[in-house]
PDB file of N, CA and C in Angstrom:
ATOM      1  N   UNK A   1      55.673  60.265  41.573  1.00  0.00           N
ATOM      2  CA  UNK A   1      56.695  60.395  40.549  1.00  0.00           C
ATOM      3  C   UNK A   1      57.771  59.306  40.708  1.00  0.00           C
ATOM      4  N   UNK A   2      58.263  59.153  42.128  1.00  0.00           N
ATOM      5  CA  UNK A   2      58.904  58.045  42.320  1.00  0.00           C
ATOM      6  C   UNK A   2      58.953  56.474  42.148  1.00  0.00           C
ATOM      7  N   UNK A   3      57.165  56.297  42.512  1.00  0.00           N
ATOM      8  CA  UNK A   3      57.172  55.072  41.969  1.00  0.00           C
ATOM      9  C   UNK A   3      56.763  54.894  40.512  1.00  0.00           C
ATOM     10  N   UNK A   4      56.620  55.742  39.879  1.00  0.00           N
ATOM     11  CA  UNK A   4      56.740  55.590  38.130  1.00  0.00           C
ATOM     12  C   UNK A   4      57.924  55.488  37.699  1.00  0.00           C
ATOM     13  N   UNK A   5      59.042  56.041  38.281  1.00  0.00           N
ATOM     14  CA  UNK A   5      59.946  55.827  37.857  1.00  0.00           C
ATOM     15  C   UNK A   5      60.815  54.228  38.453  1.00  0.00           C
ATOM     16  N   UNK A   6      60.017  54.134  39.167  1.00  0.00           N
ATOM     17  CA  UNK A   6      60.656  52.318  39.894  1.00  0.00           C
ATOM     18  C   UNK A   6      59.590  51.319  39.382  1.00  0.00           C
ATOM     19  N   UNK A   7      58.464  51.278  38.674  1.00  0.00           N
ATOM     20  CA  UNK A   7      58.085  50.856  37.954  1.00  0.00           C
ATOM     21  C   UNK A   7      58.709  51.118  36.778  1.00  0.00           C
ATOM     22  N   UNK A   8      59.001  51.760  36.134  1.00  0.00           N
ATOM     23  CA  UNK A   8      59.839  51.946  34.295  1.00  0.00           C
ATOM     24  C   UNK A   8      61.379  50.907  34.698  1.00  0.00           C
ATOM     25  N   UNK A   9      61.714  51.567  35.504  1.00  0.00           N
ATOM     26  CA  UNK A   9      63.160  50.407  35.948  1.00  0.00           C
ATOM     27  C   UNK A   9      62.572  48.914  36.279  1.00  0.00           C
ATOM     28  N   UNK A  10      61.843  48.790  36.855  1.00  0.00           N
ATOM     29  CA  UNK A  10      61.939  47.433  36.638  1.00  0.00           C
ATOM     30  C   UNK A  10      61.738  46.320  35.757  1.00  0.00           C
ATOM     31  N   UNK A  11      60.607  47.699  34.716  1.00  0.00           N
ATOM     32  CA  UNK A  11      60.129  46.839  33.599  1.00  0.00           C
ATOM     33  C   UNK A  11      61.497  46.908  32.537  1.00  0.00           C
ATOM     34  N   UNK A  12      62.121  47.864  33.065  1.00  0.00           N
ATOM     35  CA  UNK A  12      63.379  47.998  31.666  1.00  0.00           C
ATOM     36  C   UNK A  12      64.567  47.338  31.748  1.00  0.00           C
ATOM     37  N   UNK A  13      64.812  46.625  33.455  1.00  0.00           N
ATOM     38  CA  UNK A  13      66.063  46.084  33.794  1.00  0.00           C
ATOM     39  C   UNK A  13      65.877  44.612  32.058  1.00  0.00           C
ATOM     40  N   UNK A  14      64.823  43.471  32.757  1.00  0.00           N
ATOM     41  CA  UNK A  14      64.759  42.413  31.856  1.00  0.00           C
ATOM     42  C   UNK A  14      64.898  42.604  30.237  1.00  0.00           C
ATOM     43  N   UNK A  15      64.837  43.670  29.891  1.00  0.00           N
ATOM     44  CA  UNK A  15      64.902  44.566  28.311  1.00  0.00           C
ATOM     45  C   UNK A  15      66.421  44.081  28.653  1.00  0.00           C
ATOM     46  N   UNK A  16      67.208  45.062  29.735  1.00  0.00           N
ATOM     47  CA  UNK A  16      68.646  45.056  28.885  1.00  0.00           C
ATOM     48  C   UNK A  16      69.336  43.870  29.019  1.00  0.00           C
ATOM     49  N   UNK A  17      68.784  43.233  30.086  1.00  0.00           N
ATOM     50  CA  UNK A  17      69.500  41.827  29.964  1.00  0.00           C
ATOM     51  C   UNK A  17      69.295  40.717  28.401  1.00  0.00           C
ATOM     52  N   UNK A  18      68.300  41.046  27.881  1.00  0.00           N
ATOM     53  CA  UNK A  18      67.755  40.358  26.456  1.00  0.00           C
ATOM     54  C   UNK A  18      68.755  41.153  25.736  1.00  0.00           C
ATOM     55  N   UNK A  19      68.511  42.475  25.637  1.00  0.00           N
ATOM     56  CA  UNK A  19      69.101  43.431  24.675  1.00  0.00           C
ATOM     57  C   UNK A  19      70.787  43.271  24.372  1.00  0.00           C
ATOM     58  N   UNK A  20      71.351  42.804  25.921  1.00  0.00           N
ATOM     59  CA  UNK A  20      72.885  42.594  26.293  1.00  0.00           C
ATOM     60  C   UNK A  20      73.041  40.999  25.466  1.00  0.00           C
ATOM     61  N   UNK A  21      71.949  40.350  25.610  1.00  0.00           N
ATOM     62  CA  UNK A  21      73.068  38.845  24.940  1.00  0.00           C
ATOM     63  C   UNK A  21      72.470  39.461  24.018  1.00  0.00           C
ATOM     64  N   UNK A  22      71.484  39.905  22.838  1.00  0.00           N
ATOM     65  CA  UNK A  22      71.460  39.512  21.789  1.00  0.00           C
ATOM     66  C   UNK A  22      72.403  40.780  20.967  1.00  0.00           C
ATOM     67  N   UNK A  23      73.016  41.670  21.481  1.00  0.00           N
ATOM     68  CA  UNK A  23      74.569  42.453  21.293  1.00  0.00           C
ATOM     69  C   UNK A  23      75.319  41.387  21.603  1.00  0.00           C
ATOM     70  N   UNK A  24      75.803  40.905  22.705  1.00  0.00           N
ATOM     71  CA  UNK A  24      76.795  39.641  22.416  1.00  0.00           C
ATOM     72  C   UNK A  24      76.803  38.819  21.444  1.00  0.00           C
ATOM     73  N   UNK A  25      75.309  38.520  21.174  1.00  0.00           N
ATOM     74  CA  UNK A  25      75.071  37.011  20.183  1.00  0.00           C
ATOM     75  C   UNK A  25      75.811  37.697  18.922  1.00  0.00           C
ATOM     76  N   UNK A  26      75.236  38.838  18.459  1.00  0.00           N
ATOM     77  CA  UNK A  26      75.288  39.978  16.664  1.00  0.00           C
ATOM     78  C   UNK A  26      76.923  39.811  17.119  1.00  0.00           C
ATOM     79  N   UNK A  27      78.158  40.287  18.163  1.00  0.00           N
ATOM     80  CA  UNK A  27      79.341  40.932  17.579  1.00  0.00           C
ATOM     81  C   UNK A  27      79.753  39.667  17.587  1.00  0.00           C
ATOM     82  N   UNK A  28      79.634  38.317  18.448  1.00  0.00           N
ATOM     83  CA  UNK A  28      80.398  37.061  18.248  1.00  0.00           C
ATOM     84  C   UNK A  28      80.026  36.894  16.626  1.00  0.00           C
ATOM     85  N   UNK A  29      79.036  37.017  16.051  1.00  0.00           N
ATOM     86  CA  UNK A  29      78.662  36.600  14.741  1.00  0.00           C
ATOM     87  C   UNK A  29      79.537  37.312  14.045  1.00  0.00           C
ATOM     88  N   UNK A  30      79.373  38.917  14.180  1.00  0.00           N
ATOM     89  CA  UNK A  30      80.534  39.619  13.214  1.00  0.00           C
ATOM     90  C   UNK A  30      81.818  38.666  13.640  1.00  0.00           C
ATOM     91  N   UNK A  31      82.391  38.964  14.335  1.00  0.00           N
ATOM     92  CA  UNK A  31      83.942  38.473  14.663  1.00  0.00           C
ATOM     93  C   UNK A  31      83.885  37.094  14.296  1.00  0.00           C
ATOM     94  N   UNK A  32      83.058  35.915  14.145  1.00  0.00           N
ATOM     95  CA  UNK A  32      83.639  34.742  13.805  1.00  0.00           C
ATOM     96  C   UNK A  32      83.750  34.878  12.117  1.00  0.00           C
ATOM     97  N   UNK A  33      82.450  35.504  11.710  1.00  0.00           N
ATOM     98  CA  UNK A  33      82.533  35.509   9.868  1.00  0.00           C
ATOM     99  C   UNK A  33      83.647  36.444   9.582  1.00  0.00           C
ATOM    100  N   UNK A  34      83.971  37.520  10.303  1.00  0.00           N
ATOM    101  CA  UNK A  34      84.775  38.005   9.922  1.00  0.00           C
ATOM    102  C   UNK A  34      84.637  39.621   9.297  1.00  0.00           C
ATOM    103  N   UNK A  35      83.537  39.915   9.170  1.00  0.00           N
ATOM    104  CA  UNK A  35      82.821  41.465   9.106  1.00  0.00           C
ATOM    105  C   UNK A  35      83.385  42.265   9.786  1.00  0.00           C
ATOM    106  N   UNK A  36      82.936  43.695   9.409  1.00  0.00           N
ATOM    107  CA  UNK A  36      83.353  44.795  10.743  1.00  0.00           C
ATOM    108  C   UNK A  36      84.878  44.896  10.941  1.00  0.00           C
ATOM    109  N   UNK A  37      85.827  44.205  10.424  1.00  0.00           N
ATOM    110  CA  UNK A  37      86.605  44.282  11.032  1.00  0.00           C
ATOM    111  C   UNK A  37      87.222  45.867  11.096  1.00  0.00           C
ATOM    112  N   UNK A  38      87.389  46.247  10.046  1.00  0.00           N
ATOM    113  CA  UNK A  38      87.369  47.688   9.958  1.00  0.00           C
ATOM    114  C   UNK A  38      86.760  48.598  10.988  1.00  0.00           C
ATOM    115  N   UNK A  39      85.574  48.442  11.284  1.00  0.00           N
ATOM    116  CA  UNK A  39      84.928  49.278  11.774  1.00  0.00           C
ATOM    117  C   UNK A  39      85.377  49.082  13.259  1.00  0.00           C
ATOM    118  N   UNK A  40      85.845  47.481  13.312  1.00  0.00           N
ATOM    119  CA  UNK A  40      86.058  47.319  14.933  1.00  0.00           C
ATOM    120  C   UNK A  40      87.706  48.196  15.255  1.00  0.00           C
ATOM    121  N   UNK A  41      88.139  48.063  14.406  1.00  0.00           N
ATOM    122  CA  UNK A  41      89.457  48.079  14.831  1.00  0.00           C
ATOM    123  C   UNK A  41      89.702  49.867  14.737  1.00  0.00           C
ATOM    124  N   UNK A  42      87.840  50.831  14.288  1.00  0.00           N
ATOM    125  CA  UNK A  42      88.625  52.308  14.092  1.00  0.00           C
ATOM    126  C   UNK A  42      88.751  52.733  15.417  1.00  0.00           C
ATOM    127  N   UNK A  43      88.308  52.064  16.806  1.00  0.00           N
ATOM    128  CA  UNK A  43      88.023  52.147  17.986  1.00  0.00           C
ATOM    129  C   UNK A  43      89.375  52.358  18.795  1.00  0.00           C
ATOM    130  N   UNK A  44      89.372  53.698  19.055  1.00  0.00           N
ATOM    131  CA  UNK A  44      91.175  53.508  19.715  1.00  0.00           C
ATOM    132  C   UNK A  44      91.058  53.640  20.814  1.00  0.00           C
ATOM    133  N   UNK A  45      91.779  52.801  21.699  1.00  0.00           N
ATOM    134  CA  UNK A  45      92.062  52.718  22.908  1.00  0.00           C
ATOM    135  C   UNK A  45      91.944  51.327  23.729  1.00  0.00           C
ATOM    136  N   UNK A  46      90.942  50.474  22.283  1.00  0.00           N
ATOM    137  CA  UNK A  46      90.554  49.480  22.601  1.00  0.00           C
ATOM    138  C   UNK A  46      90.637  47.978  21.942  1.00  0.00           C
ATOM    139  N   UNK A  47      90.868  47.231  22.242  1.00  0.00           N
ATOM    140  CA  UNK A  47      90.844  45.586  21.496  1.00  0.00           C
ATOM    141  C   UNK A  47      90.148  45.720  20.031  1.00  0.00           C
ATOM    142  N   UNK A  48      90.503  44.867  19.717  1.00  0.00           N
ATOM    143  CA  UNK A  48      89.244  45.042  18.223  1.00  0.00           C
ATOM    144  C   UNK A  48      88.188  44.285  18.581  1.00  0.00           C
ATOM    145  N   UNK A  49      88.393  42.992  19.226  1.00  0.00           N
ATOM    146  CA  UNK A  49      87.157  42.325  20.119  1.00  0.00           C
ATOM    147  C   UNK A  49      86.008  42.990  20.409  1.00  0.00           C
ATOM    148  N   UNK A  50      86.370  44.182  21.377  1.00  0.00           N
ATOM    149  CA  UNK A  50      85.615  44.931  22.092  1.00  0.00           C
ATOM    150  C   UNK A  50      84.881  45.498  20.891  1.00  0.00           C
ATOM    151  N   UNK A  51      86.159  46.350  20.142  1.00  0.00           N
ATOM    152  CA  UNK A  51      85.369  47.001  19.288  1.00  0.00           C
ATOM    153  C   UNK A  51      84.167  46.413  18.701  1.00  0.00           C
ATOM    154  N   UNK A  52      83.679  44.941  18.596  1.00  0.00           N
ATOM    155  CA  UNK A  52      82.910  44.089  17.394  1.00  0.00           C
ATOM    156  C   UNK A  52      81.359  44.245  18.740  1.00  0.00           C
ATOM    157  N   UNK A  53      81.724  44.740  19.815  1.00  0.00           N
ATOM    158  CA  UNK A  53      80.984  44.828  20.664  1.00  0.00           C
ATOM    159  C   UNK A  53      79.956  46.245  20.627  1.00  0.00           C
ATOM    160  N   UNK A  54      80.906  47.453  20.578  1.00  0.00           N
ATOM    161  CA  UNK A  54      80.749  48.879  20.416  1.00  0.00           C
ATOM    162  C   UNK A  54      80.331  48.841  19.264  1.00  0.00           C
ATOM    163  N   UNK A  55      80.793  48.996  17.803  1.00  0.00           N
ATOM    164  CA  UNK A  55      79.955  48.736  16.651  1.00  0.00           C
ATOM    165  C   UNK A  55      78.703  47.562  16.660  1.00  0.00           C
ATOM    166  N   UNK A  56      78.667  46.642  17.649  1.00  0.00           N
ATOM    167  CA  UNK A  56      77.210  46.244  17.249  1.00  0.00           C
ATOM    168  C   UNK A  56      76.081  46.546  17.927  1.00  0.00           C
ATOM    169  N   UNK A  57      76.914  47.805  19.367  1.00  0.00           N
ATOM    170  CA  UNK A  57      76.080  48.425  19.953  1.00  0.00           C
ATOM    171  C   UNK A  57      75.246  49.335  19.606  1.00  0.00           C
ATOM    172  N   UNK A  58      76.350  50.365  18.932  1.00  0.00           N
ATOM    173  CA  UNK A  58      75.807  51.333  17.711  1.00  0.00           C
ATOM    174  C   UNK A  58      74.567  50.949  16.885  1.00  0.00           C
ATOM    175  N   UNK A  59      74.827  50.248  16.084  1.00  0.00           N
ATOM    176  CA  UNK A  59      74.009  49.148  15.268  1.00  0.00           C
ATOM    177  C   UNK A  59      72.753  49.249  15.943  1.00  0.00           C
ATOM    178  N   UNK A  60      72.790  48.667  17.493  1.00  0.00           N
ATOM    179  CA  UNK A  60      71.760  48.590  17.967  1.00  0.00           C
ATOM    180  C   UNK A  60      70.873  49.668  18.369  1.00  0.00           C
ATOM    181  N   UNK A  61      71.388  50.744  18.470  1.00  0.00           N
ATOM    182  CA  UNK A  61      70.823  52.017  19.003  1.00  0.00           C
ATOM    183  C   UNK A  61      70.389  52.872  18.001  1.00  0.00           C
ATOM    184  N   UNK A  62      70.716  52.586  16.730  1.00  0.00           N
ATOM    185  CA  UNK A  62      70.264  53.704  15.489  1.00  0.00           C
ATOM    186  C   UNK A  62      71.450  54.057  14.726  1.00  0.00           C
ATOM    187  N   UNK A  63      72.628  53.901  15.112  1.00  0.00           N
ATOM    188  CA  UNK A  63      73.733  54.695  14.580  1.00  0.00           C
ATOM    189  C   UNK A  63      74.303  53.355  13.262  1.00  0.00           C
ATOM    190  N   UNK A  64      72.981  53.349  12.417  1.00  0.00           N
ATOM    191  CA  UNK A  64      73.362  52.235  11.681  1.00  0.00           C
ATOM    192  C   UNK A  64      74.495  52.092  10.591  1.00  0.00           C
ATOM    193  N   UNK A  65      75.611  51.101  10.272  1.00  0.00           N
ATOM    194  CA  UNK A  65      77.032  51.440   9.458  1.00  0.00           C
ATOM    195  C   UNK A  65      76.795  49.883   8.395  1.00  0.00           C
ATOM    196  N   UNK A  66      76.755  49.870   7.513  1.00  0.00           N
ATOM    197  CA  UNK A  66      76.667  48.959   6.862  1.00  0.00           C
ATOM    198  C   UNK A  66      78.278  47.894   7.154  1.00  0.00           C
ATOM    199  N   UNK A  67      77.852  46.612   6.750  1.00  0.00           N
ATOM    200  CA  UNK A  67      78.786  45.872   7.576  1.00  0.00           C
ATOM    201  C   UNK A  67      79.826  45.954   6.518  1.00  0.00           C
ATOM    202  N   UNK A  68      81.124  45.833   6.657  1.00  0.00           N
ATOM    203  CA  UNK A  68      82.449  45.753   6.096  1.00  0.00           C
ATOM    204  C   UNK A  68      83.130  44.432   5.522  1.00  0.00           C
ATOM    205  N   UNK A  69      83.445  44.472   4.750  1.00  0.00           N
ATOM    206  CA  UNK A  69      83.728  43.022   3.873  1.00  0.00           C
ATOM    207  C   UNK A  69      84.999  43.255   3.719  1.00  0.00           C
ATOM    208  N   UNK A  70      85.934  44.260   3.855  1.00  0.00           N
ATOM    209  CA  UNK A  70      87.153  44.390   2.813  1.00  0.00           C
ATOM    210  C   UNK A  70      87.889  43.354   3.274  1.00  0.00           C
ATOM    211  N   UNK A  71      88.054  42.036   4.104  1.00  0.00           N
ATOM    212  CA  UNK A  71      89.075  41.592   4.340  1.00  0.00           C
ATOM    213  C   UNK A  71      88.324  39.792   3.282  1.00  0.00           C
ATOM    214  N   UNK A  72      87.279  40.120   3.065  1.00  0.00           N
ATOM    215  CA  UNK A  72      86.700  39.461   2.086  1.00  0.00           C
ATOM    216  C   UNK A  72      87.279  39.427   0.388  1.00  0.00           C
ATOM    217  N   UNK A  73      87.270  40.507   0.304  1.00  0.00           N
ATOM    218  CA  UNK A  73      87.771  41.138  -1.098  1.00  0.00           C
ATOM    219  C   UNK A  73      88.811  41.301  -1.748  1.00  0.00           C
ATOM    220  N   UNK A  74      90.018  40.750  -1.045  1.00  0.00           N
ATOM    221  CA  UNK A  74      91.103  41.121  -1.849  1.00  0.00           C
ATOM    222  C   UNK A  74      91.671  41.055  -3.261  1.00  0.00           C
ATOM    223  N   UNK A  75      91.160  39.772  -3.722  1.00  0.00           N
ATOM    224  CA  UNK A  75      91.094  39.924  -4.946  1.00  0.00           C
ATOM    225  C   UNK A  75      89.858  39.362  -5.397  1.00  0.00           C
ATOM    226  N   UNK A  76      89.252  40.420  -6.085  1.00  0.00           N
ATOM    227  CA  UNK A  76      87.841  40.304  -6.535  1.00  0.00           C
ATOM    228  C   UNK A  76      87.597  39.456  -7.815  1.00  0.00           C
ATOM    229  N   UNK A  77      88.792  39.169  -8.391  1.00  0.00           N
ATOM    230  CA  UNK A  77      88.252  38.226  -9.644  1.00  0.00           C
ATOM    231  C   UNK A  77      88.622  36.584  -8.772  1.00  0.00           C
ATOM    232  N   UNK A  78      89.426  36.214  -7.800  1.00  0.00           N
ATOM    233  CA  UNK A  78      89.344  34.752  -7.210  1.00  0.00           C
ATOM    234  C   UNK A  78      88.368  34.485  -6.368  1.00  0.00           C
ATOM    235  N   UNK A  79      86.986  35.206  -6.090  1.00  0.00           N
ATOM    236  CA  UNK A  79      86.060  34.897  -5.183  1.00  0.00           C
ATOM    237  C   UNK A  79      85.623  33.534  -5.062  1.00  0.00           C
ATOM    238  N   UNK A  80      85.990  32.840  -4.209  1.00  0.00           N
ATOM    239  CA  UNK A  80      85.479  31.032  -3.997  1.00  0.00           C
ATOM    240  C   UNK A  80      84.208  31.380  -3.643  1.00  0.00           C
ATOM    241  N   UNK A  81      83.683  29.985  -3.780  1.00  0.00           N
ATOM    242  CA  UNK A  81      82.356  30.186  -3.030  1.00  0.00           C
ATOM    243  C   UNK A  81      81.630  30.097  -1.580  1.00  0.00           C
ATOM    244  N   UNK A  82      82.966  29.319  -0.989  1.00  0.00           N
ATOM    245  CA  UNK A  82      83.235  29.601   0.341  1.00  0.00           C
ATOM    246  C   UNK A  82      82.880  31.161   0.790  1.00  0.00           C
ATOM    247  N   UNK A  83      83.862  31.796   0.197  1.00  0.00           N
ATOM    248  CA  UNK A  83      84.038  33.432   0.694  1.00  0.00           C
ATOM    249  C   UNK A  83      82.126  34.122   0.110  1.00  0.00           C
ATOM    250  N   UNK A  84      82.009  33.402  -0.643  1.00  0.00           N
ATOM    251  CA  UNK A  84      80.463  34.182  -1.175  1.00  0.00           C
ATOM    252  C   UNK A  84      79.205  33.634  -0.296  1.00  0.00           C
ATOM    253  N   UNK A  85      79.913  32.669   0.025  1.00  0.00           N
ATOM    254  CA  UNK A  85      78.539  32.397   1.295  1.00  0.00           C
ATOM    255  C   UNK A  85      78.855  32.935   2.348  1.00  0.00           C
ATOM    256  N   UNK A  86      80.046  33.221   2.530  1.00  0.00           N
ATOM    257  CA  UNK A  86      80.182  33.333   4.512  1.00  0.00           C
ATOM    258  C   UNK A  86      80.002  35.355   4.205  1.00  0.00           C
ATOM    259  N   UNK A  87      79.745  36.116   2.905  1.00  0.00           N
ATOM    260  CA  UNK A  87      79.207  37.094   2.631  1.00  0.00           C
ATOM    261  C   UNK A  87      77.618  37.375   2.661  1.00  0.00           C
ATOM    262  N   UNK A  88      77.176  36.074   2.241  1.00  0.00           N
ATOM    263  CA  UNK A  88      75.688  36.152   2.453  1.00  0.00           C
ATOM    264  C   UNK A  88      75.061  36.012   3.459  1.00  0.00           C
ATOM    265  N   UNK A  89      75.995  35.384   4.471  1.00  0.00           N
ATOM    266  CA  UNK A  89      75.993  35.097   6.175  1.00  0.00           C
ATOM    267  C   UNK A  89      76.118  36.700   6.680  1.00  0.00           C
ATOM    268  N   UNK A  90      77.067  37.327   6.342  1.00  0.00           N
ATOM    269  CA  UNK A  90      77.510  38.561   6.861  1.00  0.00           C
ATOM    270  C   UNK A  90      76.141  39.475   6.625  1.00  0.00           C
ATOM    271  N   UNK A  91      75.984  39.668   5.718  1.00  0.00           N
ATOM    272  CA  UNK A  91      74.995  40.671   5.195  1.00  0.00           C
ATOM    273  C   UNK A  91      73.145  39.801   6.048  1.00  0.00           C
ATOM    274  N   UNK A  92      73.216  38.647   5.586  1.00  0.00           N
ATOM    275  CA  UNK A  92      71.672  37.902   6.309  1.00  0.00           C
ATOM    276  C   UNK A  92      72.010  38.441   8.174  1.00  0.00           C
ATOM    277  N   UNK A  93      72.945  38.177   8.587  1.00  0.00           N
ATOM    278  CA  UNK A  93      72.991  38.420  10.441  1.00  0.00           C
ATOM    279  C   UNK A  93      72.847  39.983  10.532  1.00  0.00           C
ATOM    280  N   UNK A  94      74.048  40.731   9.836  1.00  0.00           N
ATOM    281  CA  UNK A  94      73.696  42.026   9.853  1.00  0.00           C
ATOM    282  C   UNK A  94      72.175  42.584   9.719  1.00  0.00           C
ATOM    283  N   UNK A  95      70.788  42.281   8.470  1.00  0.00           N
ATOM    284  CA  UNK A  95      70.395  42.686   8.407  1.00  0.00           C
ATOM    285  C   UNK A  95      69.480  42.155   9.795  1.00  0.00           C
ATOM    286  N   UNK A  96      69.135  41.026  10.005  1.00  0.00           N
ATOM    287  CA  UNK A  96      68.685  40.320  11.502  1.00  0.00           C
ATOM    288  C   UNK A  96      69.196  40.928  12.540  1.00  0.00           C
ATOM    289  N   UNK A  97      70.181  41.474  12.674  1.00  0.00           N
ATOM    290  CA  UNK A  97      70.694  42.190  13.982  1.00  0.00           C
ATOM    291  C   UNK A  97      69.934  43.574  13.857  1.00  0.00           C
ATOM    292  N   UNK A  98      69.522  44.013  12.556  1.00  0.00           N
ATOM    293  CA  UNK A  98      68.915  44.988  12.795  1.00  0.00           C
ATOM    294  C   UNK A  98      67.245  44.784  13.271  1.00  0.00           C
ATOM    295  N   UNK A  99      67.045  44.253  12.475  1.00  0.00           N
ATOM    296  CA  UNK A  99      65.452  43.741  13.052  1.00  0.00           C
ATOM    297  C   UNK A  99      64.809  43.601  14.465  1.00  0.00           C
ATOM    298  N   UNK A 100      65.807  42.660  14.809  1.00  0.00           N
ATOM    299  CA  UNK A 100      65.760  42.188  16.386  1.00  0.00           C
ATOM    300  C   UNK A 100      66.339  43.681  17.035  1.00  0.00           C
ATOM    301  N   UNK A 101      67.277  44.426  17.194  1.00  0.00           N
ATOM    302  CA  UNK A 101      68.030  44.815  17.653  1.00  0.00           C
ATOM    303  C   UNK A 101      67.072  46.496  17.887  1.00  0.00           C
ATOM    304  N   UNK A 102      66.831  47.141  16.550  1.00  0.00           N
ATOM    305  CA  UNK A 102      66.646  48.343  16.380  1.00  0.00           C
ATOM    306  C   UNK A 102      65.085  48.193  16.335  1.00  0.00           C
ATOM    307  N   UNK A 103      64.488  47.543  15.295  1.00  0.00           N
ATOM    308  CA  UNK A 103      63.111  47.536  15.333  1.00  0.00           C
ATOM    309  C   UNK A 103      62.468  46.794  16.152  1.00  0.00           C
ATOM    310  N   UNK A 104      62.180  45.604  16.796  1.00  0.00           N
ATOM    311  CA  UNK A 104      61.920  44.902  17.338  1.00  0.00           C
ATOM    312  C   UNK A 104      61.995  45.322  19.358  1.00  0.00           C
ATOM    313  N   UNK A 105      63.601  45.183  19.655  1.00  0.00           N
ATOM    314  CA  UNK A 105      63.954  45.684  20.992  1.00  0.00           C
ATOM    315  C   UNK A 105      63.510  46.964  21.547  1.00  0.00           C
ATOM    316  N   UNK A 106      64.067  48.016  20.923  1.00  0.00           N
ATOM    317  CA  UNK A 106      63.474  49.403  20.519  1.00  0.00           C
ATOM    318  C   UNK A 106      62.258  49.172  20.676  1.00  0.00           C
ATOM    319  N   UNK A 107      61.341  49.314  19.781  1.00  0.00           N
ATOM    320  CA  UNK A 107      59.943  49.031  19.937  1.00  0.00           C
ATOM    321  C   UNK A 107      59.209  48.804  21.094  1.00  0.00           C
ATOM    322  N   UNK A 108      59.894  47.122  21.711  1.00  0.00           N
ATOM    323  CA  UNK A 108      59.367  46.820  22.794  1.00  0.00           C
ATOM    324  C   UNK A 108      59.381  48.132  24.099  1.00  0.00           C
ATOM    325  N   UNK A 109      60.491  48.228  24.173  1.00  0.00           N
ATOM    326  CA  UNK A 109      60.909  49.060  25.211  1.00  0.00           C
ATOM    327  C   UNK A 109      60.385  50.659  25.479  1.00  0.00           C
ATOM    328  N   UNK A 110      59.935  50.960  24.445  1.00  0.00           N
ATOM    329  CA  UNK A 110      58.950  52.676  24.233  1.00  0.00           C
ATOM    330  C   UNK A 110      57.835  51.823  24.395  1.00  0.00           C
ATOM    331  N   UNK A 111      57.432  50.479  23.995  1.00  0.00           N
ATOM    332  CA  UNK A 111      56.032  50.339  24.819  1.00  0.00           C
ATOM    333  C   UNK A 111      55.953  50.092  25.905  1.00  0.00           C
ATOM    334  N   UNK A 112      56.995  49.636  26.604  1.00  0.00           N
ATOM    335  CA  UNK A 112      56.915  49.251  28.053  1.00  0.00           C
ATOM    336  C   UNK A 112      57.095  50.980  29.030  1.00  0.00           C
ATOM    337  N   UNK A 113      57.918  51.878  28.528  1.00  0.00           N
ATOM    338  CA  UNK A 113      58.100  52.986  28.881  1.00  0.00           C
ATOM    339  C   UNK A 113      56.439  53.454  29.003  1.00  0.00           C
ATOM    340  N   UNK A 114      55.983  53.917  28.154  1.00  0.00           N
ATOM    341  CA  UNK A 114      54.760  54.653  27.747  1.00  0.00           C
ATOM    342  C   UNK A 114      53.487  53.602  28.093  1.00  0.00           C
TER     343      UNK A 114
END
């Protein structure tokens, strides 16, 4: 029983180290475009930084939240096109963070378990 379970750990350590940057890679992406911010900042006790960390952890685990634009939007009839691409950025990484993140990582890792 013991060494099944030190076999599953070892095969699962290299998972979270992949799993850990590509959560780093997804919240630097939210936080530079500018997404989430909402969602980062409902996090009390903590940075909003962090927060872009915790929401893209979530993200990663199933607890999926569609990404947040409102600091995009303020006024909806001056939309540049600047702001409409770095939206299509938001929404293209978001849905890639899910892929990689939930279907993909996930995946791997119940096959390496089982």
């Amino acid at each position: 029983m013991s060494a099944l379970l030190l076999g599953v750990f070892k095969a699962v350590i290299p998972f979270l180290f992949i799993f850990f940057f590509f959560i780093v890679f997804f919240a630097m992406m939210a936080y530079i475009l500018g997404s989430n911010r909402s969602n980062a900042e409902s996090f009390k006790g903590i940075t909003p930084t962090l927060g872009y960390f915790f929401q893209t952890f979530e993200n990663g685990i199933g607890n999926i939240s569609p990404p947040s634009i409102d600091n995009m939007r303020k006024d909806s009839s001056k939309i540049s096109v600047l702001s409409s691409v770095i939206i299509y950025f938001i929404y293209f990484f978001w849905f890639f963070a899910q892929i990689i993140l939930l279907i993909v990582l996930l995946n791997f890792v119940i096959a390496l378990i089982s």
